[in-house]
Structure formats: C-alpha cells, structure tokens
N, C-alpha and C. Protein backbone atom coordinates (compact mmCIF):
# COMPACT_ATOMS: atom_id res chain seq x y z
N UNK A 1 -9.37 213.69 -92.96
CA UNK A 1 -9.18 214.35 -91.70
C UNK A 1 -9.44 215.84 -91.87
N UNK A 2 -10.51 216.70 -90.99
CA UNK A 2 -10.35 217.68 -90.74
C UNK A 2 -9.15 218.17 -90.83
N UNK A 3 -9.42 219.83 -91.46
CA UNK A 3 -8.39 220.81 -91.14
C UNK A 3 -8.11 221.79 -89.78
N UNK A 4 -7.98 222.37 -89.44
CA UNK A 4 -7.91 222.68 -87.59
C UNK A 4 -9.10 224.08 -87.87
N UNK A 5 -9.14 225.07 -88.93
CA UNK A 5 -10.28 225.32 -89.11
C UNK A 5 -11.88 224.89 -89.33
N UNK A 6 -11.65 223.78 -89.87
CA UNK A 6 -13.19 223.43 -89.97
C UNK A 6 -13.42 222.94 -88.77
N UNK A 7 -12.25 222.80 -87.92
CA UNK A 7 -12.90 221.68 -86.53
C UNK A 7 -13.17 223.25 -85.14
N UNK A 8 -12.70 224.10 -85.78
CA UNK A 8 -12.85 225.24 -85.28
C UNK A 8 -14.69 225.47 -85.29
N UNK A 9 -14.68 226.03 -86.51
CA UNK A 9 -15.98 226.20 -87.22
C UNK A 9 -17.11 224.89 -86.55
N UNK A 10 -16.84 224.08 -86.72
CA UNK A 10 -17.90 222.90 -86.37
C UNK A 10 -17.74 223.01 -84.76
N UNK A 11 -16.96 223.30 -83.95
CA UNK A 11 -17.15 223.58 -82.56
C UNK A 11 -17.82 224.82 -82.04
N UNK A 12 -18.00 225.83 -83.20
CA UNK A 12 -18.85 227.32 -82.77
C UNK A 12 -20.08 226.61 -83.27
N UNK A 13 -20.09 225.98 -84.47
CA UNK A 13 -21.79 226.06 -84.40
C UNK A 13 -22.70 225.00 -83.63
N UNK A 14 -21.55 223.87 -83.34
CA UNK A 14 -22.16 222.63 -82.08
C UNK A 14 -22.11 223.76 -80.48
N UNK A 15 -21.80 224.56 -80.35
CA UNK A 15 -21.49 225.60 -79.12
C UNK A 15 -23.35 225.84 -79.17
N UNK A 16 -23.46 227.06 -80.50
CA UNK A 16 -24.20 227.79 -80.99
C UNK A 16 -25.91 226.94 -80.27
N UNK A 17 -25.63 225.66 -80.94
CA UNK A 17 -26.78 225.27 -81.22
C UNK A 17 -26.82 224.05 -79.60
N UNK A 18 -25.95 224.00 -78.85
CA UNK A 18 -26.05 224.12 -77.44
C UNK A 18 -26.45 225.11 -76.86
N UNK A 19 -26.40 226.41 -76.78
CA UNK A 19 -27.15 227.05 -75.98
C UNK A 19 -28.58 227.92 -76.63
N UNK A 20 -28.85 227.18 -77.21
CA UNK A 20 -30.42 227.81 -77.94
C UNK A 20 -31.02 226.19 -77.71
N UNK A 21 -30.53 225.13 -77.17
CA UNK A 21 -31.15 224.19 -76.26
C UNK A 21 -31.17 224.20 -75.38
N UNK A 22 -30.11 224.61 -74.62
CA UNK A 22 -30.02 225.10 -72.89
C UNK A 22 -30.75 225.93 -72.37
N UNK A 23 -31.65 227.01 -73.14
CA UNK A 23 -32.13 228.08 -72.93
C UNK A 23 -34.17 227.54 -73.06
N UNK A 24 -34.07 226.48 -73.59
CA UNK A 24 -35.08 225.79 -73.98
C UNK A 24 -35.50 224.59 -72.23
N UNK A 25 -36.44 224.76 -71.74
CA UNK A 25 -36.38 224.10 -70.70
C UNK A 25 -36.48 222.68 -70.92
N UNK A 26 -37.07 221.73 -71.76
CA UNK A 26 -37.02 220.60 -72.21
C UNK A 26 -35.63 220.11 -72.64
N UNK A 27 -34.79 220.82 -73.22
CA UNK A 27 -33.39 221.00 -73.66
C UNK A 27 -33.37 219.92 -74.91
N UNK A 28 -34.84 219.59 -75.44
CA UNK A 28 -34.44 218.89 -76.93
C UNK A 28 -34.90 217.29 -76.52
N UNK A 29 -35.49 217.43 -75.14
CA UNK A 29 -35.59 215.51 -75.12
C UNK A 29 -37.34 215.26 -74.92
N UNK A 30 -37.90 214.66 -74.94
CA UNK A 30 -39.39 214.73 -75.23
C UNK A 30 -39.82 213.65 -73.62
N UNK A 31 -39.34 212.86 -73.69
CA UNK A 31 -39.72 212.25 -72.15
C UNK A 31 -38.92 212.15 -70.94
N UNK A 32 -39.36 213.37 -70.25
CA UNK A 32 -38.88 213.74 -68.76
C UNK A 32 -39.72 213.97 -67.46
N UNK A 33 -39.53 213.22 -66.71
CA UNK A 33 -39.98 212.90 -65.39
C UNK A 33 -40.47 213.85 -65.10
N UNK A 34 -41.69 213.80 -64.17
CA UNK A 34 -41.93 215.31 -63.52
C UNK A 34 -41.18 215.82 -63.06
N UNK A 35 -40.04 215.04 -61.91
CA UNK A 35 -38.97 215.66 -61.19
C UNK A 35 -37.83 216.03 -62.19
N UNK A 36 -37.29 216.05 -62.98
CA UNK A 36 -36.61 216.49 -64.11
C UNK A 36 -36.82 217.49 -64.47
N UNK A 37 -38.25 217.74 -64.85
CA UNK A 37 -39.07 219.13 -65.31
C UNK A 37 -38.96 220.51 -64.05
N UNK A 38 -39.31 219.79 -63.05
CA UNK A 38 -39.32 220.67 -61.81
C UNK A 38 -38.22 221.34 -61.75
N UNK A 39 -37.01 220.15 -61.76
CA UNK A 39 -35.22 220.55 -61.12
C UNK A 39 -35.00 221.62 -62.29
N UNK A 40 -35.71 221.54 -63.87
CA UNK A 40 -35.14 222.39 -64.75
C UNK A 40 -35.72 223.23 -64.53
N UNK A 41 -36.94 223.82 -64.24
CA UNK A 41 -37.78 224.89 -64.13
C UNK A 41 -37.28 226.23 -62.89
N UNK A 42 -36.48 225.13 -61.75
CA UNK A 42 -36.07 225.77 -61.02
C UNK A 42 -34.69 226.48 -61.74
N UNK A 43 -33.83 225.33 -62.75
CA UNK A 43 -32.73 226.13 -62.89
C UNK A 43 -32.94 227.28 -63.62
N UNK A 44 -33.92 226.97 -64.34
CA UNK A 44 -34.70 228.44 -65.61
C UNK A 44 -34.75 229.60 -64.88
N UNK A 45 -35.67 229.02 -63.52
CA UNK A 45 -35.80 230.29 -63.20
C UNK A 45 -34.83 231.25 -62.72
N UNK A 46 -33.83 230.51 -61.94
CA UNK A 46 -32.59 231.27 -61.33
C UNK A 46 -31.74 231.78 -62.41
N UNK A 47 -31.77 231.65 -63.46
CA UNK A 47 -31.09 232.23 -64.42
C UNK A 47 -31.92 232.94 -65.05
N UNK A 48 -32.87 233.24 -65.83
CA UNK A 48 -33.45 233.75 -66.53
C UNK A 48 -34.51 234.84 -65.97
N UNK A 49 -35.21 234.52 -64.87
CA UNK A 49 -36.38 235.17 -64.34
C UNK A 49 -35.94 235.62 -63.32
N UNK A 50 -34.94 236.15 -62.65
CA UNK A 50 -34.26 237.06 -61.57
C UNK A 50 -35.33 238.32 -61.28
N UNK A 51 -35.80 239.36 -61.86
CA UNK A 51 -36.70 239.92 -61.51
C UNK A 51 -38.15 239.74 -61.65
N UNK A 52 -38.68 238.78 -62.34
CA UNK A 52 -39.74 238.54 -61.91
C UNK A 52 -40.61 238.03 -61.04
N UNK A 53 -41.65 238.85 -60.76
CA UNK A 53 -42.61 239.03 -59.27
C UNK A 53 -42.90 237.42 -59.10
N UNK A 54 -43.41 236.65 -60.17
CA UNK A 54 -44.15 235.81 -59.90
C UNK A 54 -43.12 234.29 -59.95
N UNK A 55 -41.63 234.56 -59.50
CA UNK A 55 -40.54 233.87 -59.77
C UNK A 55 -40.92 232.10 -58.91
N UNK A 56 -41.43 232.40 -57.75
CA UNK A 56 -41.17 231.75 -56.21
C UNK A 56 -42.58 231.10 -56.84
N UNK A 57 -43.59 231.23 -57.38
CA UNK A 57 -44.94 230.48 -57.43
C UNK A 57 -45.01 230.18 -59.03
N UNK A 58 -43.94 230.39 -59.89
CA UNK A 58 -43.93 229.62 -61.01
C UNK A 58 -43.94 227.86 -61.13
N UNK A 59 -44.86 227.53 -62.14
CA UNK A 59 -44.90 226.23 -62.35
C UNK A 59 -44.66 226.06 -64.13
N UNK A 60 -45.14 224.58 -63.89
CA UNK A 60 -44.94 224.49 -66.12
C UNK A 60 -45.95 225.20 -66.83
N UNK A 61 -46.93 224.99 -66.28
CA UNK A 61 -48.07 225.85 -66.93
C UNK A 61 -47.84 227.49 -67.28
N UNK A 62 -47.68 227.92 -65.95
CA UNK A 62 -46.92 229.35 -65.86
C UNK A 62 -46.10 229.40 -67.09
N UNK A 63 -45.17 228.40 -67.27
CA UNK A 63 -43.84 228.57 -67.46
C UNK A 63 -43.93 228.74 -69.32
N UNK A 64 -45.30 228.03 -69.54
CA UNK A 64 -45.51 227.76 -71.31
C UNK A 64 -46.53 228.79 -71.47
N UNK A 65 -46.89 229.35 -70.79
CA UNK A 65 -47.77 230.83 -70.90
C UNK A 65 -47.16 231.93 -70.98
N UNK A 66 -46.09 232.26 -70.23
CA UNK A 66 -44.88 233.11 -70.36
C UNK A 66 -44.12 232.97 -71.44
N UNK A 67 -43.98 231.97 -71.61
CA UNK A 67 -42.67 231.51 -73.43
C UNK A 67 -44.24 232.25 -74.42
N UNK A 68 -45.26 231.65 -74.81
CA UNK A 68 -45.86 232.04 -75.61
C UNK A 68 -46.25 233.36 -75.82
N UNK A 69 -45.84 234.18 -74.08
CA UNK A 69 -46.34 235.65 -74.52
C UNK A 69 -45.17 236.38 -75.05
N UNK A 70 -44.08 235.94 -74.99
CA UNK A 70 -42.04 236.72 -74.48
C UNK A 70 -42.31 236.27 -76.48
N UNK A 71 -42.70 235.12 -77.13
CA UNK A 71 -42.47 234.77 -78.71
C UNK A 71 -43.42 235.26 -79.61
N UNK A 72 -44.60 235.91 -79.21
CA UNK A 72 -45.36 236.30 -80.01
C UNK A 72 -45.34 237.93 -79.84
C-alpha cells in the first residue's frame, strides 16, 4: 500500500501529464470523428486563441499550420 505521499506525488504528475494532453487538440486518441474534431477545435479556440484575428474562420488545417509555426 501506498504511503499518502507517494499517492500525493503520483496525483501531481497524473495532473501534470493531463494537461499537456488537454492542451493537445486530439487529447492523445488517434480516431475521432469529424464532429469530435470540430467540437474540440472550437473548445481550443475559446481558450487558447482569444485574440486572434483569424479565430471565427479557423479550421484543422489552419489549426496544424499554426501548432507547427507557435513549435518551431
């Protein structure tokens, strides 16, 4: 049995490594519906892209052209 620290510890880094998937629009799963993709793209955008111009006419394409320019 866990000690109440390690279950500490193992809940920051299962946290950790939840939101560096959440932040990921696929969120870690490889086959998703177009409408899945859409509903997430919209949530991306309302969180993440608040000032950008081209927010309202973003699509996936857009959306993997922008990640590749924001990582390199």
């Amino acid at each position: 049995m866990a000690c109440g620290g390690c279950q500490k510890r193992r809940t920051a880094q299962q946290a950790a490594r939840m939101t560096a998937i959440k932040q990921d629009l696929m969120g870690g799963y490889a086959n998703l519906t177009d409408m899945q993709i859409r509903a997430r793209l919209e949530i991306y955008k309302r969180q993440y892209c608040k000032e950008c111009e081209k927010r309202y006419e973003c699509n996936y394409p857009m959306y993997v052209k922008c990640k590749n320019i924001e990582t390199n």
